[in-house]
PDB file of N, CA and C in Angstrom:
ATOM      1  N   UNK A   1      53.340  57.984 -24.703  1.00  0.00           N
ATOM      2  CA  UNK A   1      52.690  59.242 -24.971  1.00  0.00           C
ATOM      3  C   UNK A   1      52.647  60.047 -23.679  1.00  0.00           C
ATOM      4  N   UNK A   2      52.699  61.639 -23.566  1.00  0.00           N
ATOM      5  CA  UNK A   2      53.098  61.843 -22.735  1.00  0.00           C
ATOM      6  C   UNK A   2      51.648  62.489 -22.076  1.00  0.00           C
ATOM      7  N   UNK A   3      51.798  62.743 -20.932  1.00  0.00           N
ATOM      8  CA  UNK A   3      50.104  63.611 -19.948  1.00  0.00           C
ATOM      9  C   UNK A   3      49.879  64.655 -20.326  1.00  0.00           C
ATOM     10  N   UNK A   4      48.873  65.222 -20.854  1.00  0.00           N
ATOM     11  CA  UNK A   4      48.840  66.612 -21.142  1.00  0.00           C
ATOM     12  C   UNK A   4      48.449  67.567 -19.534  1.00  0.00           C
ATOM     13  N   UNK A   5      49.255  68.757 -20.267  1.00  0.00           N
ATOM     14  CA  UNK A   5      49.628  69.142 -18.828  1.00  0.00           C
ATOM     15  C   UNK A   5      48.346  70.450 -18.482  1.00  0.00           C
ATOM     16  N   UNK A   6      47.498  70.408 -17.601  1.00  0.00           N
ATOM     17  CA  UNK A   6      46.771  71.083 -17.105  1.00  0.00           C
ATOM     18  C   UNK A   6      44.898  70.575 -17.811  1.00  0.00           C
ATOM     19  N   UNK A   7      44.917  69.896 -17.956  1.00  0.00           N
ATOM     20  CA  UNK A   7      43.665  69.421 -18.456  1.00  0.00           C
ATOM     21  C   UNK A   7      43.152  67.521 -17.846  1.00  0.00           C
ATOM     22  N   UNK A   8      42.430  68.037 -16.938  1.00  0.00           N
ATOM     23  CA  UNK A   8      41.799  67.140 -15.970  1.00  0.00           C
ATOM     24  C   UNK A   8      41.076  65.727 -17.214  1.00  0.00           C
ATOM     25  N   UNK A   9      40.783  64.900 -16.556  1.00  0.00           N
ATOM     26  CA  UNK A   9      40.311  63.784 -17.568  1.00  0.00           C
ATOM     27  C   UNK A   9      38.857  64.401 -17.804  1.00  0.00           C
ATOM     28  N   UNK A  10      38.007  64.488 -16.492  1.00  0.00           N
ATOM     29  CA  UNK A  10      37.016  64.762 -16.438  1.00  0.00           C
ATOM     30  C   UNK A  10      36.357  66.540 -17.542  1.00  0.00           C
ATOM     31  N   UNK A  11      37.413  66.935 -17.680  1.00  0.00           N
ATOM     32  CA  UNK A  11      37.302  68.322 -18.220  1.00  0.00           C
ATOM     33  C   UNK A  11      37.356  67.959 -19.587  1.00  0.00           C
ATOM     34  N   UNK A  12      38.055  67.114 -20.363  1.00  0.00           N
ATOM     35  CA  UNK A  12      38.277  66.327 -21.848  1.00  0.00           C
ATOM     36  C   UNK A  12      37.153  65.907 -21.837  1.00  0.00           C
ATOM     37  N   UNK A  13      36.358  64.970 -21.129  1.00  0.00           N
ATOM     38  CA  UNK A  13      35.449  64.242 -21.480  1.00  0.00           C
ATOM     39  C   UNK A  13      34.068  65.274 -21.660  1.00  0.00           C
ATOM     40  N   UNK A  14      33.690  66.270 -20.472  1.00  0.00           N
ATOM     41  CA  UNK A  14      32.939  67.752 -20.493  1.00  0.00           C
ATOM     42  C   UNK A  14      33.387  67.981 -21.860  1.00  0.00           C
ATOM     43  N   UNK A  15      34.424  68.561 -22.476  1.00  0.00           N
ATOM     44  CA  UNK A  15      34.640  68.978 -23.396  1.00  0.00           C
ATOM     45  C   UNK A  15      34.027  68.132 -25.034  1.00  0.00           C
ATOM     46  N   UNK A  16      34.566  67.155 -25.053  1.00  0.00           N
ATOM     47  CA  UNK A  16      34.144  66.269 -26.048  1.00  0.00           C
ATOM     48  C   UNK A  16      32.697  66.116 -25.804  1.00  0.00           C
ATOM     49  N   UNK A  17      31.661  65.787 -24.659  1.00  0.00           N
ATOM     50  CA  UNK A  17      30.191  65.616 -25.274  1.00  0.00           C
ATOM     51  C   UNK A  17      29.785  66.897 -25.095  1.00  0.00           C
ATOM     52  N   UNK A  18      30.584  67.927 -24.972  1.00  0.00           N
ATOM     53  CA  UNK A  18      29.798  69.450 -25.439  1.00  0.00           C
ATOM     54  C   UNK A  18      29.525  69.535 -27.120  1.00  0.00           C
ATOM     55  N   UNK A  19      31.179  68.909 -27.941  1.00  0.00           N
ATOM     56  CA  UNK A  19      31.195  69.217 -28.889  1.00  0.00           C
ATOM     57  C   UNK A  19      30.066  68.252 -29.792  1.00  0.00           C
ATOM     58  N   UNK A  20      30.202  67.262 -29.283  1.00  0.00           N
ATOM     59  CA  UNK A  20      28.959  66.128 -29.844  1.00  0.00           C
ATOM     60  C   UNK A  20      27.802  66.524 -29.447  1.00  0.00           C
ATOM     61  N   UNK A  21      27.465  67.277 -28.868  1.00  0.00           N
ATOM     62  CA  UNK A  21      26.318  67.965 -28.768  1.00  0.00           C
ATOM     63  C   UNK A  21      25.700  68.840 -30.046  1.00  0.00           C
ATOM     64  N   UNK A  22      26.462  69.886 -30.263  1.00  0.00           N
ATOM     65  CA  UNK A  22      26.895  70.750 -31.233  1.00  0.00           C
ATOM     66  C   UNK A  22      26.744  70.006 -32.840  1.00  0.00           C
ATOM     67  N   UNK A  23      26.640  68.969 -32.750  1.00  0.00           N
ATOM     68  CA  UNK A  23      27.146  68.606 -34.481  1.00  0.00           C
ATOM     69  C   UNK A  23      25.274  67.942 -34.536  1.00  0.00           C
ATOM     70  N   UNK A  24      24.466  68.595 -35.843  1.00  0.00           N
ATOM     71  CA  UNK A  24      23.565  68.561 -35.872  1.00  0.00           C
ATOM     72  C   UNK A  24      23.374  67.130 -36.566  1.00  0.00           C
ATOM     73  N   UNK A  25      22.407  66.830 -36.546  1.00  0.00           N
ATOM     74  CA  UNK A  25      21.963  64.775 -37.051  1.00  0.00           C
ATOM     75  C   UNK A  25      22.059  65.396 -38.670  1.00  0.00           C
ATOM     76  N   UNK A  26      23.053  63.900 -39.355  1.00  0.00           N
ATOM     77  CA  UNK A  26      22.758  63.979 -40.647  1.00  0.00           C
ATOM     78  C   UNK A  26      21.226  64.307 -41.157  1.00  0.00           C
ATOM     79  N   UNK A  27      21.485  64.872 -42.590  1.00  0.00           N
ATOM     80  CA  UNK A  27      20.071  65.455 -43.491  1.00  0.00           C
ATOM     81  C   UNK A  27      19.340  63.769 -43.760  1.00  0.00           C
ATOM     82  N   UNK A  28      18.533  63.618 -43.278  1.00  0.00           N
ATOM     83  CA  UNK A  28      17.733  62.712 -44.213  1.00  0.00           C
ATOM     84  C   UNK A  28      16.945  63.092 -46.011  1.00  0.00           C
ATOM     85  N   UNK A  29      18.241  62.344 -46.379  1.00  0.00           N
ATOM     86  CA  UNK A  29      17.608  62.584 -48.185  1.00  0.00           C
ATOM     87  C   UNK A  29      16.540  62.377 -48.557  1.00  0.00           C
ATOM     88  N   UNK A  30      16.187  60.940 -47.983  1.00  0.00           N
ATOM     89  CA  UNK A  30      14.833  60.226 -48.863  1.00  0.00           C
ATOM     90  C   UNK A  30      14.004  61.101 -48.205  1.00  0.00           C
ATOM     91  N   UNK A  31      13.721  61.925 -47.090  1.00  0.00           N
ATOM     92  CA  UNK A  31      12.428  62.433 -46.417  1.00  0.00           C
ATOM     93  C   UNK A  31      12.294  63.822 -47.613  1.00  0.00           C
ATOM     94  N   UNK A  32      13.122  64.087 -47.435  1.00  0.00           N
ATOM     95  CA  UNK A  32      13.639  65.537 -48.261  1.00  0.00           C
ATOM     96  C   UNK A  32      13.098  65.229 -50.265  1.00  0.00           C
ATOM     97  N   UNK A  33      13.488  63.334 -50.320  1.00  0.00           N
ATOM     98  CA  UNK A  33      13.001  63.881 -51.904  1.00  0.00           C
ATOM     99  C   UNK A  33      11.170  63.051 -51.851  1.00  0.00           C
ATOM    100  N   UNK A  34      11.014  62.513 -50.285  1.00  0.00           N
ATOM    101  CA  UNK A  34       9.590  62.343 -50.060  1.00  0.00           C
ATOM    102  C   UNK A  34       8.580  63.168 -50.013  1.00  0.00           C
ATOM    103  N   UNK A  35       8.981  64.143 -49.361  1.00  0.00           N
ATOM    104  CA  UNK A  35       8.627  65.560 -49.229  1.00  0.00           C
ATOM    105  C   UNK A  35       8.415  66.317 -50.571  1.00  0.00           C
ATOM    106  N   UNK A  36       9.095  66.338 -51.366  1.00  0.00           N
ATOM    107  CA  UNK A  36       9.246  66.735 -52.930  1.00  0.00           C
ATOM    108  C   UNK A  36       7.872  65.955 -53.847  1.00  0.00           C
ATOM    109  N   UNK A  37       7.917  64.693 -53.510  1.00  0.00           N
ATOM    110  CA  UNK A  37       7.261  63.709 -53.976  1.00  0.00           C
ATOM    111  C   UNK A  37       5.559  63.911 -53.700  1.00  0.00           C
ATOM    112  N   UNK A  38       5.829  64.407 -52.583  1.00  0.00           N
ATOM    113  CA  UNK A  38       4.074  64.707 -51.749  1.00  0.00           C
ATOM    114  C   UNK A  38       4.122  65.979 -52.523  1.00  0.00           C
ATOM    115  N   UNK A  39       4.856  66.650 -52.846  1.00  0.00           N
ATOM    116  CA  UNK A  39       4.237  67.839 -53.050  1.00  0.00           C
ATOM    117  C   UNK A  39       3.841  68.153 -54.738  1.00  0.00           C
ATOM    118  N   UNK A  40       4.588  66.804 -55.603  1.00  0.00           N
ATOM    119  CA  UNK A  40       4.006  66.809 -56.752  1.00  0.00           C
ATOM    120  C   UNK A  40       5.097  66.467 -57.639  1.00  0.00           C
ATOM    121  N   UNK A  41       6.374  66.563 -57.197  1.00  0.00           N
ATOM    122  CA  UNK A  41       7.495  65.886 -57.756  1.00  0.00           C
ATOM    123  C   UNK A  41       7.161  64.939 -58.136  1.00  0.00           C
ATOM    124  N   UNK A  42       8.049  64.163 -59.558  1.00  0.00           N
ATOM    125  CA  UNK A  42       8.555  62.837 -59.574  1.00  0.00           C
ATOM    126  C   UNK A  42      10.238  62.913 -59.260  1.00  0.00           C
ATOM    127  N   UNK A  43      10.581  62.125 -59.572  1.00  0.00           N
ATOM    128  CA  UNK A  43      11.897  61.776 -59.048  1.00  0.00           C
ATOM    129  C   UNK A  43      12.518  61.751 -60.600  1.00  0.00           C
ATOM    130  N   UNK A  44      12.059  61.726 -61.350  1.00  0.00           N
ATOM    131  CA  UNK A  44      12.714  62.100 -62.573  1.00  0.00           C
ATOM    132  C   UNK A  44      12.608  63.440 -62.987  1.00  0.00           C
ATOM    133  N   UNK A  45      11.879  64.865 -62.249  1.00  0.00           N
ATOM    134  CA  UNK A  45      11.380  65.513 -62.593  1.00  0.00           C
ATOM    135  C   UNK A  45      12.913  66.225 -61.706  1.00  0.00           C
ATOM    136  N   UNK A  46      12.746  65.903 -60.372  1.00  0.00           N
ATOM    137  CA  UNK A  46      13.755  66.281 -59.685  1.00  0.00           C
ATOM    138  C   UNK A  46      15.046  66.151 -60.232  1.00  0.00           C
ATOM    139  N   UNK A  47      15.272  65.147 -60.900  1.00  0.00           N
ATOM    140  CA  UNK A  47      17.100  64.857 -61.374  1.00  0.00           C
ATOM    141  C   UNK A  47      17.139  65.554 -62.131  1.00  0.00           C
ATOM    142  N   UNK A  48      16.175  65.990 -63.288  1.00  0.00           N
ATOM    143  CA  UNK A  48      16.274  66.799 -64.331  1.00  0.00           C
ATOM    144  C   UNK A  48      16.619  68.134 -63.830  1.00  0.00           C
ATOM    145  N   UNK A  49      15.963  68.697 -62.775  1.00  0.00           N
ATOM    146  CA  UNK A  49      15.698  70.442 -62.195  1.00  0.00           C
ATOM    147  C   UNK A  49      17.268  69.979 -61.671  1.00  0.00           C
ATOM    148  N   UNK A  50      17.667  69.282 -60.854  1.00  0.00           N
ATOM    149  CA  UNK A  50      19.037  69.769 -60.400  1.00  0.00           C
ATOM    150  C   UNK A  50      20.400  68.760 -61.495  1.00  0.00           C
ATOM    151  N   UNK A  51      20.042  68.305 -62.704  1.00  0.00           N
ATOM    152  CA  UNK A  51      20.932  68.022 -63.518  1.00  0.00           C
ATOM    153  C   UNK A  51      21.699  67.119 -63.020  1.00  0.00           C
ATOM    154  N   UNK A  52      20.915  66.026 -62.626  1.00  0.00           N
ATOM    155  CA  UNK A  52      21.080  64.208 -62.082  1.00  0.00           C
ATOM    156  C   UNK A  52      21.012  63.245 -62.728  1.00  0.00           C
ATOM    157  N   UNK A  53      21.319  62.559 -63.313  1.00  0.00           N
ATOM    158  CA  UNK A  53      21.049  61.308 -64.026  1.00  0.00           C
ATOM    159  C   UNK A  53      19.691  60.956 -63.077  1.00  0.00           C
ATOM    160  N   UNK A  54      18.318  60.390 -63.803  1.00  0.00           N
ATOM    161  CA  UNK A  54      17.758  59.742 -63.078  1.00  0.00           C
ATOM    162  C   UNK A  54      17.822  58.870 -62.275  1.00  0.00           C
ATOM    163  N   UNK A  55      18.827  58.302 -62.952  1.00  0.00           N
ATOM    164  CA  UNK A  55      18.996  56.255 -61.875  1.00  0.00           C
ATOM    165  C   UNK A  55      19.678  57.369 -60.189  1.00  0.00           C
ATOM    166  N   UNK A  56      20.534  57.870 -60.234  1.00  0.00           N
ATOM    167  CA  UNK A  56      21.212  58.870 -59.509  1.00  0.00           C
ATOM    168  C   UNK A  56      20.325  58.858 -57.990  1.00  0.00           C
ATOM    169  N   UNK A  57      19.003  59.871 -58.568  1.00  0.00           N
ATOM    170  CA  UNK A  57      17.904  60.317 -57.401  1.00  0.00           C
ATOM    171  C   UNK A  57      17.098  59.139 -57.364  1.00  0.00           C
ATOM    172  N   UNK A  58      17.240  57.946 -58.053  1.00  0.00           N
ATOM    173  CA  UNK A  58      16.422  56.297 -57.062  1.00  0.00           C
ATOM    174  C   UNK A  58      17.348  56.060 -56.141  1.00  0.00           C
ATOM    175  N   UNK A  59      18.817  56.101 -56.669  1.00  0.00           N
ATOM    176  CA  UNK A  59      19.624  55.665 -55.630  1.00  0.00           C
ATOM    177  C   UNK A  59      19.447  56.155 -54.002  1.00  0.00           C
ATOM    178  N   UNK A  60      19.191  57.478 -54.408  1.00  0.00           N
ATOM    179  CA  UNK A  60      19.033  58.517 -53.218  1.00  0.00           C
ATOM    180  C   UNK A  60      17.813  58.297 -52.150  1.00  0.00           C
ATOM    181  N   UNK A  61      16.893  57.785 -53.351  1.00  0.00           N
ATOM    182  CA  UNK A  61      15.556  57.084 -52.378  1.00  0.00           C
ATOM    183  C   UNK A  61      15.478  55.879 -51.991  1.00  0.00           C
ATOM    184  N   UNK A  62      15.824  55.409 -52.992  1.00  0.00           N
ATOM    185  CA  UNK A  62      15.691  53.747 -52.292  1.00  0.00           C
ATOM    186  C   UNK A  62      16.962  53.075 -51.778  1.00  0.00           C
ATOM    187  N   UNK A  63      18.181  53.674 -51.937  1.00  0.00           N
ATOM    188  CA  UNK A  63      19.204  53.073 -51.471  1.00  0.00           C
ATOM    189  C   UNK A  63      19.895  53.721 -50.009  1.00  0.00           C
ATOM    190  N   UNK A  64      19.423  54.888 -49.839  1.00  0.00           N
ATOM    191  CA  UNK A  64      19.926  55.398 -48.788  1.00  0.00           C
ATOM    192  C   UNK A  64      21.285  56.284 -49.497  1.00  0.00           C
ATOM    193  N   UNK A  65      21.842  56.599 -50.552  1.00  0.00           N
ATOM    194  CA  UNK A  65      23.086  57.041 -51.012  1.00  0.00           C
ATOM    195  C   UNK A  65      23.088  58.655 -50.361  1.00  0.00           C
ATOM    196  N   UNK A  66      24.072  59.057 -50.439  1.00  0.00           N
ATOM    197  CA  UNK A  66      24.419  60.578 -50.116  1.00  0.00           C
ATOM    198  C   UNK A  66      24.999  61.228 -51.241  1.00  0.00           C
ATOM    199  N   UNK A  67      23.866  61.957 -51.579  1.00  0.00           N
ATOM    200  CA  UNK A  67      24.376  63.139 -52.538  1.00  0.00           C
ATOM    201  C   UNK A  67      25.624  63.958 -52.373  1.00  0.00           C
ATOM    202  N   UNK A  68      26.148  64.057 -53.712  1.00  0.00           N
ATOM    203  CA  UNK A  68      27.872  65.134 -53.340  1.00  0.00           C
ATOM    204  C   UNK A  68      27.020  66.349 -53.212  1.00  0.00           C
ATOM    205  N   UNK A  69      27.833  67.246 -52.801  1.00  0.00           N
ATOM    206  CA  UNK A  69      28.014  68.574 -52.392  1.00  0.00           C
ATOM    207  C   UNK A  69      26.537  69.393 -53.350  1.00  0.00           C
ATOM    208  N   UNK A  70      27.196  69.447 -54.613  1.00  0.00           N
ATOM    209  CA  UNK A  70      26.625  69.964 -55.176  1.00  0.00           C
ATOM    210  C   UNK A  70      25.139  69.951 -56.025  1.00  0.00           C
ATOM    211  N   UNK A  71      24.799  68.478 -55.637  1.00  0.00           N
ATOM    212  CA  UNK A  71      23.297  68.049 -55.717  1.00  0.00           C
ATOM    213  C   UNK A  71      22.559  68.667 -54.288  1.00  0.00           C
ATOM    214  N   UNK A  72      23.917  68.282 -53.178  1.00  0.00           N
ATOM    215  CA  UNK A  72      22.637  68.954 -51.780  1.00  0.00           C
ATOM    216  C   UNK A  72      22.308  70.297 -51.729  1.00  0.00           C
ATOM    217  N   UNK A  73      22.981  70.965 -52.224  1.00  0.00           N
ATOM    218  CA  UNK A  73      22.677  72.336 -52.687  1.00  0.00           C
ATOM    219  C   UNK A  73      21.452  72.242 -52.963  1.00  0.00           C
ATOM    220  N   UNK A  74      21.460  71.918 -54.561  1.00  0.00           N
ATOM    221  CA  UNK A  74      20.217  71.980 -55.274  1.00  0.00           C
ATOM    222  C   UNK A  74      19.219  71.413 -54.685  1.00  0.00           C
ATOM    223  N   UNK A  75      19.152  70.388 -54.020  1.00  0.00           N
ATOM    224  CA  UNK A  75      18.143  69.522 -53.640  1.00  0.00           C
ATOM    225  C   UNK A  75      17.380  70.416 -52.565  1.00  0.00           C
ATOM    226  N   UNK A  76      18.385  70.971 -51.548  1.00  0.00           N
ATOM    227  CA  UNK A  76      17.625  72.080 -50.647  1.00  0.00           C
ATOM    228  C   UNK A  76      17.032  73.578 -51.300  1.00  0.00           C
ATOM    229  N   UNK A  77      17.866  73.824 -52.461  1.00  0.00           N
ATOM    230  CA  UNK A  77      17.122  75.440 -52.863  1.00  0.00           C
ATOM    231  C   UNK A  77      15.627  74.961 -53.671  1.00  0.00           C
ATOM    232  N   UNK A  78      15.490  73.278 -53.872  1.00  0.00           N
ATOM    233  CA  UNK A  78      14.381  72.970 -54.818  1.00  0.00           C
ATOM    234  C   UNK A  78      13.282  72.618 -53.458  1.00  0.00           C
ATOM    235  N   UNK A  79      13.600  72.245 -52.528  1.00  0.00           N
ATOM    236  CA  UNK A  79      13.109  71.540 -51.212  1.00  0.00           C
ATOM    237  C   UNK A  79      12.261  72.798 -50.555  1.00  0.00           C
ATOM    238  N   UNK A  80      13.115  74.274 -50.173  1.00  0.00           N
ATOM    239  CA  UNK A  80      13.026  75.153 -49.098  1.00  0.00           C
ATOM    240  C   UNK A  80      11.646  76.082 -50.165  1.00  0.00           C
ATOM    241  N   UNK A  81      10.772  75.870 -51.243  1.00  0.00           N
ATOM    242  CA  UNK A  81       9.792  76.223 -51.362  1.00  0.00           C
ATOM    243  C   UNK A  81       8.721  75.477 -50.936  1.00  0.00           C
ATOM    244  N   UNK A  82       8.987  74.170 -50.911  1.00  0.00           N
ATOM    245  CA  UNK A  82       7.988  73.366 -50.313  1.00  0.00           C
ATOM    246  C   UNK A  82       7.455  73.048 -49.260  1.00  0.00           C
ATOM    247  N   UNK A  83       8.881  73.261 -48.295  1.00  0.00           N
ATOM    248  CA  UNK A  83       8.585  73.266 -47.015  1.00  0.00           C
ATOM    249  C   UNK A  83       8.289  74.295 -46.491  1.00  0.00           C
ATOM    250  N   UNK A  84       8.410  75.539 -47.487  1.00  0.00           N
ATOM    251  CA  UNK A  84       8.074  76.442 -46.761  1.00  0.00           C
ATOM    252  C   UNK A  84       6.800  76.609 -46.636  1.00  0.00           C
ATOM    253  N   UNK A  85       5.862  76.157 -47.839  1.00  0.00           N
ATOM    254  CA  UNK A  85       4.257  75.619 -48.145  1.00  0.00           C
ATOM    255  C   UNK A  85       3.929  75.149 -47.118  1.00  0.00           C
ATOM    256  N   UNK A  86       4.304  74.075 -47.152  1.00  0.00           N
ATOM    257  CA  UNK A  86       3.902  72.879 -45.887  1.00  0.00           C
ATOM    258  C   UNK A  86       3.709  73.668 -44.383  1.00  0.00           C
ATOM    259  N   UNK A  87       4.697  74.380 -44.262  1.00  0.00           N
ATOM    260  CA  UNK A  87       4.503  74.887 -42.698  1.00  0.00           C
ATOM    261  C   UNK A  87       3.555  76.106 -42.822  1.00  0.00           C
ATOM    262  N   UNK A  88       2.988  76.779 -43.909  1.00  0.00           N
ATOM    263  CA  UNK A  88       1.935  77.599 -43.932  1.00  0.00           C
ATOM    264  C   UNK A  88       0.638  77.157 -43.697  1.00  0.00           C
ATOM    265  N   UNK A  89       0.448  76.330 -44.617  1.00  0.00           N
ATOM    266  CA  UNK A  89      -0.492  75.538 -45.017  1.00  0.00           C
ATOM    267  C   UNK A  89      -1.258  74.551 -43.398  1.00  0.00           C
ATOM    268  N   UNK A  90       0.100  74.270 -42.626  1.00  0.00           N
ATOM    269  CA  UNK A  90       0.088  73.203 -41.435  1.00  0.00           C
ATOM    270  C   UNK A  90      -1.241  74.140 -40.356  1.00  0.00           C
TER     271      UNK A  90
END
């Protein structure tokens, strides 16, 4: 493989933990449908509002699973009234 030409080792490595800097910490789900839960949710109440199989949103709590795309959507537009409570309320 050949040297890349004008880029110091030390300048790659600067470069790479800039970008790892930059990449924000995965969403924690279970806090997110805990949070839901404190605020009066059930977890069957939740699968229903974003159109989940129930077993689905246990998985999500008790197993650690990652929701596709289109549950995290929902899960945050159902989430971002609550938290928005919470930080009034705080």
């Amino acid at each position: 493989m050949g040297r890349m030409v004008g880029c110091r080792p030390q300048a790659v490595s600067e470069l790479i933990s800039k970008c790892l800097r930059t990449i924000p910490p995965p969403v924690d789900w279970r806090e997110i449908l805990l949070e839901l839960v404190r605020a009066g949710w059930r977890l069957r109440l939740v699968a229903d509002a974003i159109n989940a199989p129930p077993s689905t949103a246990q998985d999500w709590f008790n197993d650690g699973a990652q929701p596709d795309f289109e549950y995290t959507r929902s899960l945050l537009k159902l989430h971002a009234p609550v938290i928005t409570s919470n930080r009034l309320t705080a």
